[in-house]
Protein backbone atom coordinates (compact mmCIF):
# COMPACT_ATOMS: atom_id res chain seq x y z
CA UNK A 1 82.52 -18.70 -94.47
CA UNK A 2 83.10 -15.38 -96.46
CA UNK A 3 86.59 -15.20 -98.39
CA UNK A 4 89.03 -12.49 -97.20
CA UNK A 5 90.84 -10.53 -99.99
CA UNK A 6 94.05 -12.35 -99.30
CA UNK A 7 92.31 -15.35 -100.76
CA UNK A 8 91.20 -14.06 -103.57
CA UNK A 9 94.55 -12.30 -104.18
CA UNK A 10 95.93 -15.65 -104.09
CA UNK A 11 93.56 -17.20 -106.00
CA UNK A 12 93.54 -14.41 -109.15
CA UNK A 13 97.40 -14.47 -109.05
CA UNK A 14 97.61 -18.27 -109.71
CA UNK A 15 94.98 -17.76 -112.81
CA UNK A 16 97.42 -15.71 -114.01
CA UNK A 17 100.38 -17.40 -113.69
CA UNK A 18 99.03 -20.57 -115.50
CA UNK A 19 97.52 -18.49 -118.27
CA UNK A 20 100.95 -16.70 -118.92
CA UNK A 21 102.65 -20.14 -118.47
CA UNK A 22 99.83 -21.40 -121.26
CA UNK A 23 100.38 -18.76 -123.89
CA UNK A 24 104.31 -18.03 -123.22
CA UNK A 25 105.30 -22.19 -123.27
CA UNK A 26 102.44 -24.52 -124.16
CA UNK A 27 100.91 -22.64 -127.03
CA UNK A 28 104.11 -22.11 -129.22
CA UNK A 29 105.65 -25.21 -128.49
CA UNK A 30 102.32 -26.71 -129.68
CA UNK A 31 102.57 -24.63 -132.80
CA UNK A 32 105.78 -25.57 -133.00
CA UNK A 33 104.86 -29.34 -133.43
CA UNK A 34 101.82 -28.28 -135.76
CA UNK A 35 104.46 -26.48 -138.15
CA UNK A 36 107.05 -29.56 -138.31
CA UNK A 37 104.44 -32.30 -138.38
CA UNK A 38 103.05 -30.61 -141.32
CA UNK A 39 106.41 -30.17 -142.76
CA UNK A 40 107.27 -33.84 -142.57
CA UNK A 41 104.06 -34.66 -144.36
CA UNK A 42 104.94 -32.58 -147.07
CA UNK A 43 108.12 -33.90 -148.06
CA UNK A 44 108.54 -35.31 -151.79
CA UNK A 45 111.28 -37.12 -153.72
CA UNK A 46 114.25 -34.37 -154.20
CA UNK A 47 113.41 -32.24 -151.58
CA UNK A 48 116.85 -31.27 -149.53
CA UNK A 49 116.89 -32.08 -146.02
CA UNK A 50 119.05 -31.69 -142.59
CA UNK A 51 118.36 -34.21 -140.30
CA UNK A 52 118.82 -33.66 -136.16
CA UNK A 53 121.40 -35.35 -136.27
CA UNK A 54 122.61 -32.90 -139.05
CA UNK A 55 123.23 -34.99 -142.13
CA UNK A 56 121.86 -33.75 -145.34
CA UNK A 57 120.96 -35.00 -148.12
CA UNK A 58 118.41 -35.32 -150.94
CA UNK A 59 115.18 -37.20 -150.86
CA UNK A 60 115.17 -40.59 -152.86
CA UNK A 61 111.94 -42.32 -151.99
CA UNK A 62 109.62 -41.54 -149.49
CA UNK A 63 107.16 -44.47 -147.49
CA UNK A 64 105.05 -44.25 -144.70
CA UNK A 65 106.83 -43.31 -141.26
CA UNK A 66 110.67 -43.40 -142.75
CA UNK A 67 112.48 -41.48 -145.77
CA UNK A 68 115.44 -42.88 -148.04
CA UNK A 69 118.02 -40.10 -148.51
CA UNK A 70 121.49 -39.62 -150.83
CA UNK A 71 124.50 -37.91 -149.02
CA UNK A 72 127.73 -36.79 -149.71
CA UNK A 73 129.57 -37.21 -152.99
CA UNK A 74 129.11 -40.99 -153.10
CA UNK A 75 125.96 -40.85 -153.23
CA UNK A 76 125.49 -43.04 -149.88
CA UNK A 77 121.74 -43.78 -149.14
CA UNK A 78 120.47 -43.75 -145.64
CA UNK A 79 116.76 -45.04 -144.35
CA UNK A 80 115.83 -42.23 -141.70
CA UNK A 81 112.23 -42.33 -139.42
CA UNK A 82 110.35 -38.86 -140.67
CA UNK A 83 110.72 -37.56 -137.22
CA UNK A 84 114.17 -37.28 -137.44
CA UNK A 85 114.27 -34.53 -140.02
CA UNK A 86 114.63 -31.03 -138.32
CA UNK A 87 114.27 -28.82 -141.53
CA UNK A 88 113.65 -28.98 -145.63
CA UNK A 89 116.27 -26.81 -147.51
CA UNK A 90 119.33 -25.80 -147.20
CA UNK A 91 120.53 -24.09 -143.90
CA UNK A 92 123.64 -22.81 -143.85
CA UNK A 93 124.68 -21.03 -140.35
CA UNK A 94 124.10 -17.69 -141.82
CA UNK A 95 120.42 -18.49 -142.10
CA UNK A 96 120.26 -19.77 -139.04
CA UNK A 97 121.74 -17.08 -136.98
CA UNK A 98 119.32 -14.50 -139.11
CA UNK A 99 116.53 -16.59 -138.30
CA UNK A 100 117.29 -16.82 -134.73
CA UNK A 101 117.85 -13.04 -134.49
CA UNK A 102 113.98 -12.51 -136.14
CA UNK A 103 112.50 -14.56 -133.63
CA UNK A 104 113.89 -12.81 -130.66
């Protein structure tokens, strides 16, 4: 049974729709993770951090899959899992808003 060109139409447009979908979602997301899973591995005693959550604080002692950080005036410390640290440094939401702006 010979294929008509509607077929292969169809067929070439859905290679191209998941290979957009690949390199305009999966891909960067991917690179994404790559970025912050080699950012949490990195981190060291007095490194400044903002958690997701969006505490931040400095870096007391670091263990295997959690961090210990100090907050606020006090000086309050807080056990945190790694994964729940969304950037190292301060952010302010100047530096935010400029980095949003460069990606775009």
């Amino acid at each position: 049974m010979p294929l008509d060109s509607n077929t292969l139409m169809s067929v070439a447009m859905l290679v191209v729709l998941v290979v957009v979908f690949y390199f305009m979602l999966i891909r960067p997301e991917n690179k994404r993770k790559k970025e912050a899973a080699k950012m949490r591995s990195e981190l060291a005693v007095g490194d400044f951090i903002t958690t997701i959550g969006g505490i931040m604080g400095t870096i007391c002692a670091v263990k295997e899959e959690s961090i210990v950080i100090e907050t606020g005036a006090d000086r309050v410390r807080i056990e945190l899992t790694k994964w729940a640290i969304s950037s190292k440094g301060v952010q302010t939401t100047e530096n935010a808003d400029s980095a949003n702006a460069e990606k775009k």
